[in-house]
Protein backbone atom coordinates (compact mmCIF):
# COMPACT_ATOMS: atom_id res chain seq x y z
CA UNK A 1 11.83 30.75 -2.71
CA UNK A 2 13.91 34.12 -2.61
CA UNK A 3 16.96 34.04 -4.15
CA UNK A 4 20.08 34.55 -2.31
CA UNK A 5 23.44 36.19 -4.03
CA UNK A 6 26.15 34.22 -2.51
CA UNK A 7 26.95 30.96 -0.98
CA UNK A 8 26.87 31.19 3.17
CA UNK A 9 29.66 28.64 3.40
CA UNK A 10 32.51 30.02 0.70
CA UNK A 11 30.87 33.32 -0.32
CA UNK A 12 30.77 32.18 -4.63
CA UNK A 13 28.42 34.17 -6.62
CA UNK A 14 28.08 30.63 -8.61
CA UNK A 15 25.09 29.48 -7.32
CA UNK A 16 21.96 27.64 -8.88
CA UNK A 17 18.67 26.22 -7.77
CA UNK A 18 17.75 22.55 -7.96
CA UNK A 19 14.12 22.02 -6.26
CA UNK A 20 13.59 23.70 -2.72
CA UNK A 21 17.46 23.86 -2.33
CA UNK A 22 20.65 26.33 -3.51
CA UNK A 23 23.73 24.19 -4.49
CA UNK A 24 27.59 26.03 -4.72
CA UNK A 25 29.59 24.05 -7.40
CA UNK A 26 32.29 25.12 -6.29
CA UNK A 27 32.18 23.70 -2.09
CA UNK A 28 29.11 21.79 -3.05
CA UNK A 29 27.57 23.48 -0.03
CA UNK A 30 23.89 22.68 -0.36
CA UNK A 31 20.74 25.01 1.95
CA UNK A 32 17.44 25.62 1.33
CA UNK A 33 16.57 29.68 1.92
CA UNK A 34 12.88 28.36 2.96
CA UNK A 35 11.81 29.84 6.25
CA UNK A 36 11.06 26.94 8.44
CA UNK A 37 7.19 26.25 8.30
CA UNK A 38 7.23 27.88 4.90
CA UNK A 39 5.90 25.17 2.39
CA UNK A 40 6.47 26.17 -1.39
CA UNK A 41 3.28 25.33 -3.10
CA UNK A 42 5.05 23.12 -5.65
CA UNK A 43 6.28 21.14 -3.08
CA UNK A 44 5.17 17.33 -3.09
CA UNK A 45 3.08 15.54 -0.46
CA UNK A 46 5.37 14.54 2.88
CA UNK A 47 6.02 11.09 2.85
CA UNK A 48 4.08 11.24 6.55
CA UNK A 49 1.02 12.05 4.63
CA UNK A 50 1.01 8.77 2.86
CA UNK A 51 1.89 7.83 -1.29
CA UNK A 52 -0.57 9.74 -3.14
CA UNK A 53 -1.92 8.82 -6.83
CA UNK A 54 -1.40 11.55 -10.12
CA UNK A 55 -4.78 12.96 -8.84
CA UNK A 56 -3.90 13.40 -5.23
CA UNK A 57 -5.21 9.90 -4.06
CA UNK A 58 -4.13 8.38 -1.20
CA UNK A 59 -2.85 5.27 -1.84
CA UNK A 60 -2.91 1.77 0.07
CA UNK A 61 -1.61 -1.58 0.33
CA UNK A 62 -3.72 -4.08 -2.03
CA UNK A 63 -5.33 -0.92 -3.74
CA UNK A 64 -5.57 -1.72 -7.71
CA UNK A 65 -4.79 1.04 -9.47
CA UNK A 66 -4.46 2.18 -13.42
CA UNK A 67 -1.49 2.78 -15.39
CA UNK A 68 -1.69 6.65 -16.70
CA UNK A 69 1.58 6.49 -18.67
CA UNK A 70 2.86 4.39 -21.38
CA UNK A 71 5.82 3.03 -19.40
CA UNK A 72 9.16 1.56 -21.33
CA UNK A 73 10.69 -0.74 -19.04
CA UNK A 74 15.15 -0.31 -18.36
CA UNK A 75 16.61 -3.60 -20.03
CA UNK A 76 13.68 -4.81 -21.99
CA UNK A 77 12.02 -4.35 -25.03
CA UNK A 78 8.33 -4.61 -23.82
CA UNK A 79 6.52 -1.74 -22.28
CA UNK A 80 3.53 -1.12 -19.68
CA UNK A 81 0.33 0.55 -21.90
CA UNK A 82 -1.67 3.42 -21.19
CA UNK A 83 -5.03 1.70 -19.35
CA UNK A 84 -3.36 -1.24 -17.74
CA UNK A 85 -5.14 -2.65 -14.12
CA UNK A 86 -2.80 -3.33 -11.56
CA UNK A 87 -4.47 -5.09 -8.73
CA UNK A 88 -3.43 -5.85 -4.83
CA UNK A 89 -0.36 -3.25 -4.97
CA UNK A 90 2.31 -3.20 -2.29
CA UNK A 91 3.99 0.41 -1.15
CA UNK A 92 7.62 0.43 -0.36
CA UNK A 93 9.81 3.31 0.57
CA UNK A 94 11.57 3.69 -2.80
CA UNK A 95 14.46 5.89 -2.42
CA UNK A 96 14.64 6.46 -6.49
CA UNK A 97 10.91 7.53 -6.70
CA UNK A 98 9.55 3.81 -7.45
CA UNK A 99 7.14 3.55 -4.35
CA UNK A 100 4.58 0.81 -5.59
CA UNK A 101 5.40 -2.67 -5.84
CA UNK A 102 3.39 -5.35 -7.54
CA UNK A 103 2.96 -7.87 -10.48
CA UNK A 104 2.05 -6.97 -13.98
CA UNK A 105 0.47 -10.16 -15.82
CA UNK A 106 2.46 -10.61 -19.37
CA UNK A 107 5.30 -8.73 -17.53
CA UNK A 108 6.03 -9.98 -13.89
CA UNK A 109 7.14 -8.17 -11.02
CA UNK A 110 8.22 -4.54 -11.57
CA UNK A 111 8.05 -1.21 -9.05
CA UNK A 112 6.14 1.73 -10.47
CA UNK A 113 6.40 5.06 -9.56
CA UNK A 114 2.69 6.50 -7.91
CA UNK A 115 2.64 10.07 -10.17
CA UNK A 116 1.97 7.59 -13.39
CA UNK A 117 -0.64 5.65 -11.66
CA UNK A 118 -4.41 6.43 -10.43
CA UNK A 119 -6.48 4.81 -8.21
CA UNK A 120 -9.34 2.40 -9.69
C-alpha cells in the first residue's frame, strides 16, 4: 500500500492506516490507495472463496473441526480448551468475524470464529 500525504476529500495531513484503507479523523473520509486488481498479500481470503480454516482449509457445512485456541467465552466463567472436537459445524455470514456455528458438549451453542479452528 503506498502511502498518500493528504486526505482527497478535506486535504488534512492527519491521516492513518487501519487495514487496506486511509481514514481522516478529522472528515472521517475513509479510501483505500489500492489500485483496483491490486491484492495486498496480507489480505484475507474473499468471502466468495469460501470460510477457510487457520491453515488455509476450506471449510464446509457439517465439517468437524478442532479448536486451536484456548477460547474464554464473553459473560461466563468457563472456557473452550486447546484440542476440543467440534463436529457437524454450520457457517453463517458473521458480520463480527464469528463465521461457524455449532454446539460445544459441556458448553452449548456458541459461534466461533474459523482463524482459531482447523479442520479434522
Amino acid at each position: 500500500m503506498t502511502q498518500p500525504t493528504n486526505c482527497p476529500q478535506c486535504n488534512s495531513e492527519n491521516i492513518y492506516p487501519d487495514g487496506n484503507l486511509w481514514i481522516c479523523p478529522e472528515c472521517f473520509h475513509e479510501w483505500s490507495t489500492l489500485v483496483q486488481g491490486e491484492a495486498s498479500s496480507e489480505e484475507a481470503p474473499s468471502q466468495e472463496d469460501g470460510i477457510r480454516d487457520a491453515n488455509g482449509n476450506l471449510l464446509n457445512d457439517g465439517d468437524s473441526v478442532t479448536v486451536i485456541k484456548e477460547l474464554k467465552i464473553k459473560g461466563a466463567s468457563s472456557v473452550v480448551k486447546v484440542g476440543t472436537k467440534v463436529k457437524n459445524i454450520k457457517l453463517v455470514d458473521g458480520g463480527d468475524g464469528h463465521d461457524i456455528a455449532c454446539k460445544i458438549e459441556g458448553i452449548g451453542a456458541i459461534n466461533l470464529k474459523s482463524i482459531f479452528v482447523k479442520k479434522a
